[in-house]
C-alpha atoms as a PDB file:
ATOM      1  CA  UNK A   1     -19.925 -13.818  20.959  1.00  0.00           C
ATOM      2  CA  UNK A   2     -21.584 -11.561  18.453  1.00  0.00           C
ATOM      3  CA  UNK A   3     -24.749 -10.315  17.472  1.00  0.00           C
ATOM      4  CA  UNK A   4     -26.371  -8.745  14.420  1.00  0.00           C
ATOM      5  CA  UNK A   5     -29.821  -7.328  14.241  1.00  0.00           C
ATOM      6  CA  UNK A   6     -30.675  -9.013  17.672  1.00  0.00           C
ATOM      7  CA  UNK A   7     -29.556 -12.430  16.253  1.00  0.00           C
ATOM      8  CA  UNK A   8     -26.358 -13.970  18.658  1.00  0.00           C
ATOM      9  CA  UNK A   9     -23.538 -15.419  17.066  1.00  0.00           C
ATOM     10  CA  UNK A  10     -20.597 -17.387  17.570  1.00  0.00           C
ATOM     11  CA  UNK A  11     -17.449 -16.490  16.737  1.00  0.00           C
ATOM     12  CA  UNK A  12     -17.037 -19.643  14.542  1.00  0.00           C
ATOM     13  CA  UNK A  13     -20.485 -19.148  12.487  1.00  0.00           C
ATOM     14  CA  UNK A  14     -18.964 -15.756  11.407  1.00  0.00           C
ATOM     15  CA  UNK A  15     -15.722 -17.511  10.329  1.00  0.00           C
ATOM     16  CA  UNK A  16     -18.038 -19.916   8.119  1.00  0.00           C
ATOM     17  CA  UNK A  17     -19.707 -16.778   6.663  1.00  0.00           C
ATOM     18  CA  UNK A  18     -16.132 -15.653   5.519  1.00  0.00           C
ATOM     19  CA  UNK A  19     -15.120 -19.168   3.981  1.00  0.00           C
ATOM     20  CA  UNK A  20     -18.395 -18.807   2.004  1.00  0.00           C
ATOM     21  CA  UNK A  21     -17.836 -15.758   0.716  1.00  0.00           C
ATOM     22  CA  UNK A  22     -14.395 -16.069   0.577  1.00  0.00           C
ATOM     23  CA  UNK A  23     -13.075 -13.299   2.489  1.00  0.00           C
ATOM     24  CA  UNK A  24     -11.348 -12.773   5.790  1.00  0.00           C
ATOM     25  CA  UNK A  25     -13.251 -12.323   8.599  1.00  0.00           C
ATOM     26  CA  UNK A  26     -12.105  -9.173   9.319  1.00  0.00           C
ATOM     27  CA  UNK A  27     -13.250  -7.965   5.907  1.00  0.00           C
ATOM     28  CA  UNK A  28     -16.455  -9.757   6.937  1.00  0.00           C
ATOM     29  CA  UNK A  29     -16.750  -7.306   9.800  1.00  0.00           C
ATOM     30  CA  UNK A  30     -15.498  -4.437   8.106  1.00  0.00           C
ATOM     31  CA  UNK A  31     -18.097  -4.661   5.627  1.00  0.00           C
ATOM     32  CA  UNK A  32     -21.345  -5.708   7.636  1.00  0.00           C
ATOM     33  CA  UNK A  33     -20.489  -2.638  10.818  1.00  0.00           C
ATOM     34  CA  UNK A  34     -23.596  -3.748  12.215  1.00  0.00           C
ATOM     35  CA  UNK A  35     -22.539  -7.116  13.176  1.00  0.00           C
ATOM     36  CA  UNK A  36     -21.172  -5.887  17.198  1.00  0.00           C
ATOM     37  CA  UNK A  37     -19.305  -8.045  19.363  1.00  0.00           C
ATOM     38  CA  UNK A  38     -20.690  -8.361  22.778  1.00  0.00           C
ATOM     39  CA  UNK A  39     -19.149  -9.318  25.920  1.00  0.00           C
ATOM     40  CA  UNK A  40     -20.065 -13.225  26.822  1.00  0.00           C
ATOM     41  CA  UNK A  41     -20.041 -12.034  30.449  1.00  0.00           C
ATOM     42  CA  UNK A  42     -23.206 -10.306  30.350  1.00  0.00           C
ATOM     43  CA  UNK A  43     -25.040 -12.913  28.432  1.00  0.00           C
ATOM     44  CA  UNK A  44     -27.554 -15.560  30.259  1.00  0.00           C
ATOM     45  CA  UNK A  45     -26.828 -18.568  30.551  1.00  0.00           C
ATOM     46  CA  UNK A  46     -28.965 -20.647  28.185  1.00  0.00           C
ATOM     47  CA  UNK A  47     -30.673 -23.608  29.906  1.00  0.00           C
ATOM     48  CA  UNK A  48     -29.492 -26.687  29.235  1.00  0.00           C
ATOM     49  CA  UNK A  49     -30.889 -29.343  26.791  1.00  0.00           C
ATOM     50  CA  UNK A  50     -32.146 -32.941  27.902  1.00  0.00           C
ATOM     51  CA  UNK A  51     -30.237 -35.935  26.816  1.00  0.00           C
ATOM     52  CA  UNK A  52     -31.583 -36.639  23.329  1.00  0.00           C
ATOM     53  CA  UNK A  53     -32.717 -33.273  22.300  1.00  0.00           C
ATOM     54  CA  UNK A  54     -32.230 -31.999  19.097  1.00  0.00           C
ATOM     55  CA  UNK A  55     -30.504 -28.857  19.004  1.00  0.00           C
ATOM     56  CA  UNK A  56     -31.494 -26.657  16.010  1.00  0.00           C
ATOM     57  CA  UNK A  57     -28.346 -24.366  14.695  1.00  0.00           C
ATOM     58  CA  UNK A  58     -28.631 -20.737  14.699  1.00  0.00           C
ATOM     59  CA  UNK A  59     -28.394 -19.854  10.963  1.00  0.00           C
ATOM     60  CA  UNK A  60     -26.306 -16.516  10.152  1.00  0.00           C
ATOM     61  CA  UNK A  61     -28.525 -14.089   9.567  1.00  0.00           C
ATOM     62  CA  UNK A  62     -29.206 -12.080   6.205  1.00  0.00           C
ATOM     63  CA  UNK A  63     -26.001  -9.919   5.005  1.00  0.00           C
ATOM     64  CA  UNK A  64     -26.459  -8.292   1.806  1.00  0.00           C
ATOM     65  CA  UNK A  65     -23.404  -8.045  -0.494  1.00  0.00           C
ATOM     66  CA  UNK A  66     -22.138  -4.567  -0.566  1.00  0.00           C
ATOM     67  CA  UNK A  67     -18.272  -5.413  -2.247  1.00  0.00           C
ATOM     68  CA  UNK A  68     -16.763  -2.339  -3.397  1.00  0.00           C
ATOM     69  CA  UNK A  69     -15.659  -2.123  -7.084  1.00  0.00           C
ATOM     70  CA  UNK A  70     -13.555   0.812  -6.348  1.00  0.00           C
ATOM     71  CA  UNK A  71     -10.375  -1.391  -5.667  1.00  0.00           C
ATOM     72  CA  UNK A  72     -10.645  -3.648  -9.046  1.00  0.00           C
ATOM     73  CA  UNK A  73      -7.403  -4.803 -10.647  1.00  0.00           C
ATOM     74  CA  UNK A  74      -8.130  -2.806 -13.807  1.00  0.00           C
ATOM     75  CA  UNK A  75      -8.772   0.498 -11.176  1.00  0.00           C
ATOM     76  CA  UNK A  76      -5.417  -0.192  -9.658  1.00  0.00           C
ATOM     77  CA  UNK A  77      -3.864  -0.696 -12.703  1.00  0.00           C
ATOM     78  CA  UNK A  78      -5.014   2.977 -13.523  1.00  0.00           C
ATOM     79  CA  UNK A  79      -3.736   4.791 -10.630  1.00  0.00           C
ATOM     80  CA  UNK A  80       0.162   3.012 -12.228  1.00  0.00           C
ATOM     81  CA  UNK A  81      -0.636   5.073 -15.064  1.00  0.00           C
ATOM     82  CA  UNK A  82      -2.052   8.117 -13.482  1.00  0.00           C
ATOM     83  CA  UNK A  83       0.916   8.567 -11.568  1.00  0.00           C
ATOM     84  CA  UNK A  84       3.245   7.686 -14.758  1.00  0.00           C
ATOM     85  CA  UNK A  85       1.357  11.265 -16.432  1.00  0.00           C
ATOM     86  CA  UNK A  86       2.124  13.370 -13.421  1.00  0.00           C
ATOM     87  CA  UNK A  87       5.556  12.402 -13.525  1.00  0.00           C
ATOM     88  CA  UNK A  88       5.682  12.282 -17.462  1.00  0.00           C
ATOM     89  CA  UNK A  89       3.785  15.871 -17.777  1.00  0.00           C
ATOM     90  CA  UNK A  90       5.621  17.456 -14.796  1.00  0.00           C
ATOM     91  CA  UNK A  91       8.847  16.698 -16.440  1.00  0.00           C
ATOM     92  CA  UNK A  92       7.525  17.859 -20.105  1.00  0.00           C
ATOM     93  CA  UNK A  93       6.549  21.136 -18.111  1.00  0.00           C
ATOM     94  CA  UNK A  94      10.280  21.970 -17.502  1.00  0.00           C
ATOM     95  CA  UNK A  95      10.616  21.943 -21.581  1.00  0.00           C
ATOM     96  CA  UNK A  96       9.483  24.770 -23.777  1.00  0.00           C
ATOM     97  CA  UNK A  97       8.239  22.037 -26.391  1.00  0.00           C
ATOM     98  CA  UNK A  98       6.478  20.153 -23.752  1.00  0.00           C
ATOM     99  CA  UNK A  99       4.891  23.316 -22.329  1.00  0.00           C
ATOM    100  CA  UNK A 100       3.615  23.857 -25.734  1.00  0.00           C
ATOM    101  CA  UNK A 101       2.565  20.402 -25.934  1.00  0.00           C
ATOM    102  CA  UNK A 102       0.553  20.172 -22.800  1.00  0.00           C
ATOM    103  CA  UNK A 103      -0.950  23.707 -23.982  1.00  0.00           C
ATOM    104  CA  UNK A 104      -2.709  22.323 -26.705  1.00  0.00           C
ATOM    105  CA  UNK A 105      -3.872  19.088 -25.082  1.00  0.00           C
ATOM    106  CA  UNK A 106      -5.350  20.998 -22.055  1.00  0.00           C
ATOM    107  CA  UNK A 107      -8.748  20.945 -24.065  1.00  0.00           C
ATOM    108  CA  UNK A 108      -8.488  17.730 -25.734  1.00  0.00           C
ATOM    109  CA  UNK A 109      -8.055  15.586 -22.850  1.00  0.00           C
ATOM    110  CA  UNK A 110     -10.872  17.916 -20.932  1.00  0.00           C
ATOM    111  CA  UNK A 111     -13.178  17.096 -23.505  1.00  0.00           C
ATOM    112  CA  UNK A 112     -12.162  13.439 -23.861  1.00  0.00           C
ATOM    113  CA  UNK A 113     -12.827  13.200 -20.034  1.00  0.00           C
ATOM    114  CA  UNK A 114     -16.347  14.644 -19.948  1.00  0.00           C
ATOM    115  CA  UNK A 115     -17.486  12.575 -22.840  1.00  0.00           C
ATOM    116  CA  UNK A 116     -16.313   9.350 -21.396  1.00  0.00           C
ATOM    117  CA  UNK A 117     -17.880   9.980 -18.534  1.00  0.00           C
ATOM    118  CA  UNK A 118     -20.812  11.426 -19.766  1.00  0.00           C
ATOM    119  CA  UNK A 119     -21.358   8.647 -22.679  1.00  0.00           C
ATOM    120  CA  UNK A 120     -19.673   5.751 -21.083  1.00  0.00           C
ATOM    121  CA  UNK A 121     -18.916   5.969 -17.396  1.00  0.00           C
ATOM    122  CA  UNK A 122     -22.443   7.067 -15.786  1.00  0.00           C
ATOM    123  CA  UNK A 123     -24.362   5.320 -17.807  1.00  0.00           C
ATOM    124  CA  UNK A 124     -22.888   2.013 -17.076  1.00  0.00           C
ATOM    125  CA  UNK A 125     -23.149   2.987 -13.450  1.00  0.00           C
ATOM    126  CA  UNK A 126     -27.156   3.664 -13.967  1.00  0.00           C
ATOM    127  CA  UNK A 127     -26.991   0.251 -15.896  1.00  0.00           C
ATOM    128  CA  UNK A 128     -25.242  -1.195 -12.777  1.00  0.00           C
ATOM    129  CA  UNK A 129     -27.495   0.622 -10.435  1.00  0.00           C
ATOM    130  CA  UNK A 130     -30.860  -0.360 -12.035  1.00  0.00           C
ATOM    131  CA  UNK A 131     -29.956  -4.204 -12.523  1.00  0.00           C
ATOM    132  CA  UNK A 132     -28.361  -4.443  -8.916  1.00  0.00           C
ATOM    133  CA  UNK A 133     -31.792  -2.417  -7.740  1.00  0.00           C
ATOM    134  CA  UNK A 134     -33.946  -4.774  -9.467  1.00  0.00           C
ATOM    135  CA  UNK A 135     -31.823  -8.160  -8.810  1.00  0.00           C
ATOM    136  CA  UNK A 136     -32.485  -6.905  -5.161  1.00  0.00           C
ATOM    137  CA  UNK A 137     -36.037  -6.377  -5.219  1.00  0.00           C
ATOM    138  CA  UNK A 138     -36.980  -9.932  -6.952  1.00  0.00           C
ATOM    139  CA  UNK A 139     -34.460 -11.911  -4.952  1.00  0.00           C
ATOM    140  CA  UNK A 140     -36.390 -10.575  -1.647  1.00  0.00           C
ATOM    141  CA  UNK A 141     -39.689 -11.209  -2.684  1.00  0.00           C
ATOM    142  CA  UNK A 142     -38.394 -14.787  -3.848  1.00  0.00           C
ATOM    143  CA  UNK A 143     -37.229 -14.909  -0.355  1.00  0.00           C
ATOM    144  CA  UNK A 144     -40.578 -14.044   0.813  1.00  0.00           C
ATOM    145  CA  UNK A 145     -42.095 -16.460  -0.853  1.00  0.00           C
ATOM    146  CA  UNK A 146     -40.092 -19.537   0.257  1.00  0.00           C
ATOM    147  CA  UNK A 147     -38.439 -19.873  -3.505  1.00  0.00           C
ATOM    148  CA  UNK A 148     -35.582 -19.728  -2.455  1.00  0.00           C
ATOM    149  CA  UNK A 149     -33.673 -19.572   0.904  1.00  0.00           C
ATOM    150  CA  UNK A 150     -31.848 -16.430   2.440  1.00  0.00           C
ATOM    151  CA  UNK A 151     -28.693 -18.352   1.960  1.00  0.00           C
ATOM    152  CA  UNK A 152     -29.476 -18.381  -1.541  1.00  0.00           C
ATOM    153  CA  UNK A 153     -30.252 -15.152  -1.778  1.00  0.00           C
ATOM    154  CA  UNK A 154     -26.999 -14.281  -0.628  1.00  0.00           C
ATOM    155  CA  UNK A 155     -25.403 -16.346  -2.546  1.00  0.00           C
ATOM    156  CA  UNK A 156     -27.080 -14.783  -5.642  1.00  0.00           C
ATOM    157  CA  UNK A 157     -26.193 -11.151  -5.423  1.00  0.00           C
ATOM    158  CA  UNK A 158     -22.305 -11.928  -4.183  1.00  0.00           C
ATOM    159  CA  UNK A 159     -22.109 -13.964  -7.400  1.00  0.00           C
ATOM    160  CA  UNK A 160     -23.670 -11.208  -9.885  1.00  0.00           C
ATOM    161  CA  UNK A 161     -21.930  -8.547  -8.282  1.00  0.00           C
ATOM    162  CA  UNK A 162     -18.789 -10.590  -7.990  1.00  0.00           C
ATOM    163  CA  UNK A 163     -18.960 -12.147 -11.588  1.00  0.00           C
ATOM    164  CA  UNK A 164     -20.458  -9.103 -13.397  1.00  0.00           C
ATOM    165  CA  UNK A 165     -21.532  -6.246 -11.856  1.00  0.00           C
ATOM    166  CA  UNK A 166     -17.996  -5.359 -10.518  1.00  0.00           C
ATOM    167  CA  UNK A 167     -15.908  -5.674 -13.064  1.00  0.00           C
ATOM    168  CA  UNK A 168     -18.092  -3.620 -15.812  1.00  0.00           C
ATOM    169  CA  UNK A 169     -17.571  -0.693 -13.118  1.00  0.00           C
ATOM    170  CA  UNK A 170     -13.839  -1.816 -12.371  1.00  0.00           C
ATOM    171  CA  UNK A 171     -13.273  -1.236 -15.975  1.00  0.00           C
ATOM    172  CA  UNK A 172     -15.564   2.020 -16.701  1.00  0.00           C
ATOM    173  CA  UNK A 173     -14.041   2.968 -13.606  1.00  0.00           C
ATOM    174  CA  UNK A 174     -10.417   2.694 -14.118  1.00  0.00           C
ATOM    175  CA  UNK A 175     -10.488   4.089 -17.843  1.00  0.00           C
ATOM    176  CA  UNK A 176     -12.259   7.539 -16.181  1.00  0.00           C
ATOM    177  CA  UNK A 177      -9.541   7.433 -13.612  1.00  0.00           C
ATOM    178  CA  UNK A 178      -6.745   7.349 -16.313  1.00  0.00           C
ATOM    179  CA  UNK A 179      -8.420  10.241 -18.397  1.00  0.00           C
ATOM    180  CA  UNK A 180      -9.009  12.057 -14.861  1.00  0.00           C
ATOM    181  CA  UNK A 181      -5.239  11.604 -13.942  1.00  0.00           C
ATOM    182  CA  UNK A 182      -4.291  13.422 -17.454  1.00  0.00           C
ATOM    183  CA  UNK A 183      -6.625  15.945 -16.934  1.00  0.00           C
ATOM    184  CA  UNK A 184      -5.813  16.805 -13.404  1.00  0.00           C
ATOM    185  CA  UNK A 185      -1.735  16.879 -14.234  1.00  0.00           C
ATOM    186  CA  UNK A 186      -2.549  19.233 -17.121  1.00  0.00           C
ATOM    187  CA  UNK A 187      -4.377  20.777 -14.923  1.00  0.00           C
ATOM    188  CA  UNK A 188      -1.545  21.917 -12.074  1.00  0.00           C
ATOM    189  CA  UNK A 189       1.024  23.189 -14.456  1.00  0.00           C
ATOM    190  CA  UNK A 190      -1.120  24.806 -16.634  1.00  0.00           C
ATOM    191  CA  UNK A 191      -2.943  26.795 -13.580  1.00  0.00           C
ATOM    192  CA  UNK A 192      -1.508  28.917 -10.939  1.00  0.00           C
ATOM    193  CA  UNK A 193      -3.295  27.318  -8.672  1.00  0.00           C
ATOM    194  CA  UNK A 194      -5.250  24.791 -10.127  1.00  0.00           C
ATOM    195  CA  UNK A 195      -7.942  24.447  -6.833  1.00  0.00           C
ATOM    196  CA  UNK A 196      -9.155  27.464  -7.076  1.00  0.00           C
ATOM    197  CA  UNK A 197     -12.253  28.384  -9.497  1.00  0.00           C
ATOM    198  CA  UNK A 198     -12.335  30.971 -12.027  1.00  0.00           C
ATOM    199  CA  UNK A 199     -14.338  33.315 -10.057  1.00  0.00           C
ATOM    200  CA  UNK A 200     -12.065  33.331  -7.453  1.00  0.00           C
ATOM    201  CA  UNK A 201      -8.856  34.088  -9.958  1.00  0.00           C
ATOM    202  CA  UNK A 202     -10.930  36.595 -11.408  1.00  0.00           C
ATOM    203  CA  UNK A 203     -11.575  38.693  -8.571  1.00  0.00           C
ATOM    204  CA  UNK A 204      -7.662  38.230  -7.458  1.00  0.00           C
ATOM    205  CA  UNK A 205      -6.717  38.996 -10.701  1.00  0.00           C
ATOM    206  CA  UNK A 206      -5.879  36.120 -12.218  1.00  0.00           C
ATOM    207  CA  UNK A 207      -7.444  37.119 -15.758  1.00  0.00           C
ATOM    208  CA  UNK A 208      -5.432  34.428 -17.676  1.00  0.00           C
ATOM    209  CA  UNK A 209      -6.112  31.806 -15.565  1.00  0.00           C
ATOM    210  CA  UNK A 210      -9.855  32.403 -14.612  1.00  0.00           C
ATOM    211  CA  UNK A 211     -10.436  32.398 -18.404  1.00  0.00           C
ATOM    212  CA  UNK A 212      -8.784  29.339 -18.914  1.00  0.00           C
ATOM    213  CA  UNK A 213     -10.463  27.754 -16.488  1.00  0.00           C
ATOM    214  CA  UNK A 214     -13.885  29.061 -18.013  1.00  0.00           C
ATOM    215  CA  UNK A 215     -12.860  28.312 -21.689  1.00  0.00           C
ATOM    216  CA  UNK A 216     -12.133  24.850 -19.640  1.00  0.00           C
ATOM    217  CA  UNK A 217     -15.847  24.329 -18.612  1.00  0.00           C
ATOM    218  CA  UNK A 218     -17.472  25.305 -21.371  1.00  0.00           C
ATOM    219  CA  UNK A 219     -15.628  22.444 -22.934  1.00  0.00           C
ATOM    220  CA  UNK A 220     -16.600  19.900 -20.710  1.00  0.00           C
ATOM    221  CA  UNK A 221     -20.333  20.856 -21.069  1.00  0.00           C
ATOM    222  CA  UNK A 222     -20.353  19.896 -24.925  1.00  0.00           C
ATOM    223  CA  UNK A 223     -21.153  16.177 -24.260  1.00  0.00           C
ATOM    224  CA  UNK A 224     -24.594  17.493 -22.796  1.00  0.00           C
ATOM    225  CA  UNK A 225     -25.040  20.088 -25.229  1.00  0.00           C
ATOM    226  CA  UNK A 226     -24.420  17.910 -27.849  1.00  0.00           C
ATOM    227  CA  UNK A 227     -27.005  15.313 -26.393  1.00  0.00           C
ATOM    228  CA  UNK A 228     -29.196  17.978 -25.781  1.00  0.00           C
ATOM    229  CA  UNK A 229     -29.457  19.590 -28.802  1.00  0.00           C
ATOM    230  CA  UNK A 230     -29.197  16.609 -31.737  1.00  0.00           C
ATOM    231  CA  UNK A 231     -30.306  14.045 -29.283  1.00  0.00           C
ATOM    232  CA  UNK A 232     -34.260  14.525 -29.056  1.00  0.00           C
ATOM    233  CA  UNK A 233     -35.810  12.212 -26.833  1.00  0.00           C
ATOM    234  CA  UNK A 234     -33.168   9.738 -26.788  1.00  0.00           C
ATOM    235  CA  UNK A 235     -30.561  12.868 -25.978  1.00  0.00           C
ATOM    236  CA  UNK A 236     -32.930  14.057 -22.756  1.00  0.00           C
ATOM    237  CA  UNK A 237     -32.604  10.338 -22.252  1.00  0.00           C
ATOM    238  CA  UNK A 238     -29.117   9.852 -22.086  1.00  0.00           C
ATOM    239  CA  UNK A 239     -28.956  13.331 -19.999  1.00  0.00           C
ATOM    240  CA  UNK A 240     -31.037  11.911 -17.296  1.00  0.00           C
ATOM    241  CA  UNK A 241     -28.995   8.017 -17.037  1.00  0.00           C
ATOM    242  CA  UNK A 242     -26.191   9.886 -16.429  1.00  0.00           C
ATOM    243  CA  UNK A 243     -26.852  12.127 -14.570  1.00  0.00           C
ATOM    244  CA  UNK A 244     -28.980   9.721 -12.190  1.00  0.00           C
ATOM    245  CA  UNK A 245     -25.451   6.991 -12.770  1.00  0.00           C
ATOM    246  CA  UNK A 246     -23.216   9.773 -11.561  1.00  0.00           C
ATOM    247  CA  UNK A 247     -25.420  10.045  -8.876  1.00  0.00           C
ATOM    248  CA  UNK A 248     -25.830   6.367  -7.579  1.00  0.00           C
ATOM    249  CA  UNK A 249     -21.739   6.812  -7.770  1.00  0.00           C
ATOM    250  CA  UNK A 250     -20.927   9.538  -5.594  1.00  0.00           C
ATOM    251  CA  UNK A 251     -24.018   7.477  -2.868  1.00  0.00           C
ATOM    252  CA  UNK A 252     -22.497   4.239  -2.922  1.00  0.00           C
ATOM    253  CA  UNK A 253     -18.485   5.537  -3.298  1.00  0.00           C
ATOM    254  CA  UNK A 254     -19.467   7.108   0.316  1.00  0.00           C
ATOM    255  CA  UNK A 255     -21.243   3.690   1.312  1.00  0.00           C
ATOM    256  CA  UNK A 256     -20.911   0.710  -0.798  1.00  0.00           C
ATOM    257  CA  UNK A 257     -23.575  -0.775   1.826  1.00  0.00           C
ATOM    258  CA  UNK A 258     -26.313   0.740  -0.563  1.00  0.00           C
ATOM    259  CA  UNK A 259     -25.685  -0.807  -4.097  1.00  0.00           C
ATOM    260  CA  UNK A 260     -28.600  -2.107  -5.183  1.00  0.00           C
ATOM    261  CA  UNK A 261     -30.460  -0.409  -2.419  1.00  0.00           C
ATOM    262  CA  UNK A 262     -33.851   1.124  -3.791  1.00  0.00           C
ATOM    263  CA  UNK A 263     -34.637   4.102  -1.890  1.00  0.00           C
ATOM    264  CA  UNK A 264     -30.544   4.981  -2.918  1.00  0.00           C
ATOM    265  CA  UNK A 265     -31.159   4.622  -6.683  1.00  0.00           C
ATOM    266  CA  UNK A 266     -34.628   5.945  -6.675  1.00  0.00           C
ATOM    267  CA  UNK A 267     -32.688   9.531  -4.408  1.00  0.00           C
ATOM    268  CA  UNK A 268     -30.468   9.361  -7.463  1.00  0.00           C
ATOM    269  CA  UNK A 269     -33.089   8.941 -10.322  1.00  0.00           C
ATOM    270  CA  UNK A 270     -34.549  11.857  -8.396  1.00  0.00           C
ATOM    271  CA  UNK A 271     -31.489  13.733  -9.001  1.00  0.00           C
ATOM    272  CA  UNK A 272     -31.089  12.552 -12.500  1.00  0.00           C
ATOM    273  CA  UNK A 273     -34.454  14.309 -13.268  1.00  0.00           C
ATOM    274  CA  UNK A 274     -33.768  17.377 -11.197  1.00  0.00           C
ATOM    275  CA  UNK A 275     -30.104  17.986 -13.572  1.00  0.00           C
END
């Protein structure tokens, strides 16, 4: 026996959840935590019907659909070829014409991977974030008003997030992991020590490498000083979607249980404006 939100259910309702959504049970459970099993020992006994009674079925109660886009074909696709540019720039590393190869990348790719995610990345995850948000919202107040059933409801927002929603961020997602992967090898042959910040290899004396790593971040800020500066209203506009889409990320990569959860997007529209 289980229960979820005070609700009791049986072991083979759950199972018919799964089918629906098609997904084990065990990722059923994994992904709803608050659904506890209890021990069928300490339950009462419920009293038995009369002959001829109807028995009305205990519905599964109201899961929302929190499917996590971070393990998408295209994503896992990426990670192939983020592990093909370690091994490809750690063996160009042990050449002087790949040394001087990766040398003048190093700020290339950097800048290519802060303007993807900048332009492309975070603002699809504010487009996801706002649409799921909203999708949300109406779909519960439909609920409310007997439009349509609970059922329904979830029904709805596994199919949008299913059909759309996750594989726009599967893709955006997987592209910035690629250009991250590039970056990050680039990174660890080109640094000493390439977790460390340039502060910290400044005061050990690391002058190359702390100004490097400076040089480094100035270059990944020209996306928003670009937007910034030639973008008027619509660049202060782009600055704040992505900013407030990075946001929602890093919220709902921790717990996927809050996409399209309002008080989460409106914490990272908060954020958004703060940056």
């Amino acid at each position: 026996m289980f229960e979820y939100n005070g609700v009791q259910l049986t072991l083979e309702e759950l199972q018919g959840e799964a089918s629906r959504r098609n997904i084990s049970l065990e990722e059923l459970l994994k992904n709803n935590p608050e659904v506890k099993q209890i021990d069928p020992v300490e339950q009462d006994f419920q009293t038995p019907t009369t002959p001829g009674a109807v028995v009305e079925e205990t519905a599964a109660p109201d899961m929302v659909s929190n499917s996590d886009p971070g393990s998408g074909e295209f994503q896992n696709k990426a990670k192939i070829v983020g592990a093909a540019f370690n091994t490809l720039i750690g063996a160009a590393d042990k050449t002087s014409i790949g040394k001087g190869i990766i040398k003048k990348a190093q700020f290339p790719v950097s800048l290519a991977k802060s303007g993807y995610e900048f332009f492309a990345e975070n603002l699809s995850e504010a487009f996801v974030g706002a649409t799921e948000t909203l999708l949300n919202i109406r779909s519960q107040q439909l609920v409310e008003s007997d439009k349509i059933t609970k059922e329904q409801r979830d029904q709805l927002l596994d199919a949008s997030a299913e059909e759309f929603f996750d594989p726009i961020l599967d893709f955006t997602r997987g592209a910035g992991d690629v250009l991250r992967s590039a970056d990050q090898a680039i990174n660890e042959v080109s640094y000493e020590d390439a977790s460390t910040t340039a502060t910290e290899d400044l005061l050990s004396g690391k002058i190359k490498d702390g100004s490097l790593k400076i040089a480094d971040g100035v270059v990944e800020a020209i996306p928003s000083v670009v937007a910034a500066i030639y973008g008027g209203p619509i660049g202060y506009a782009t600055i704040f979607s992505s900013a407030s889409g990075g946001a929602y990320k890093s919220k709902i990569e921790v717990n996927s249980d809050k996409r399209g959860d309002a008080g989460t997007f409106a914490t990272a529209l908060t954020q958004g404006g703060v940056e």
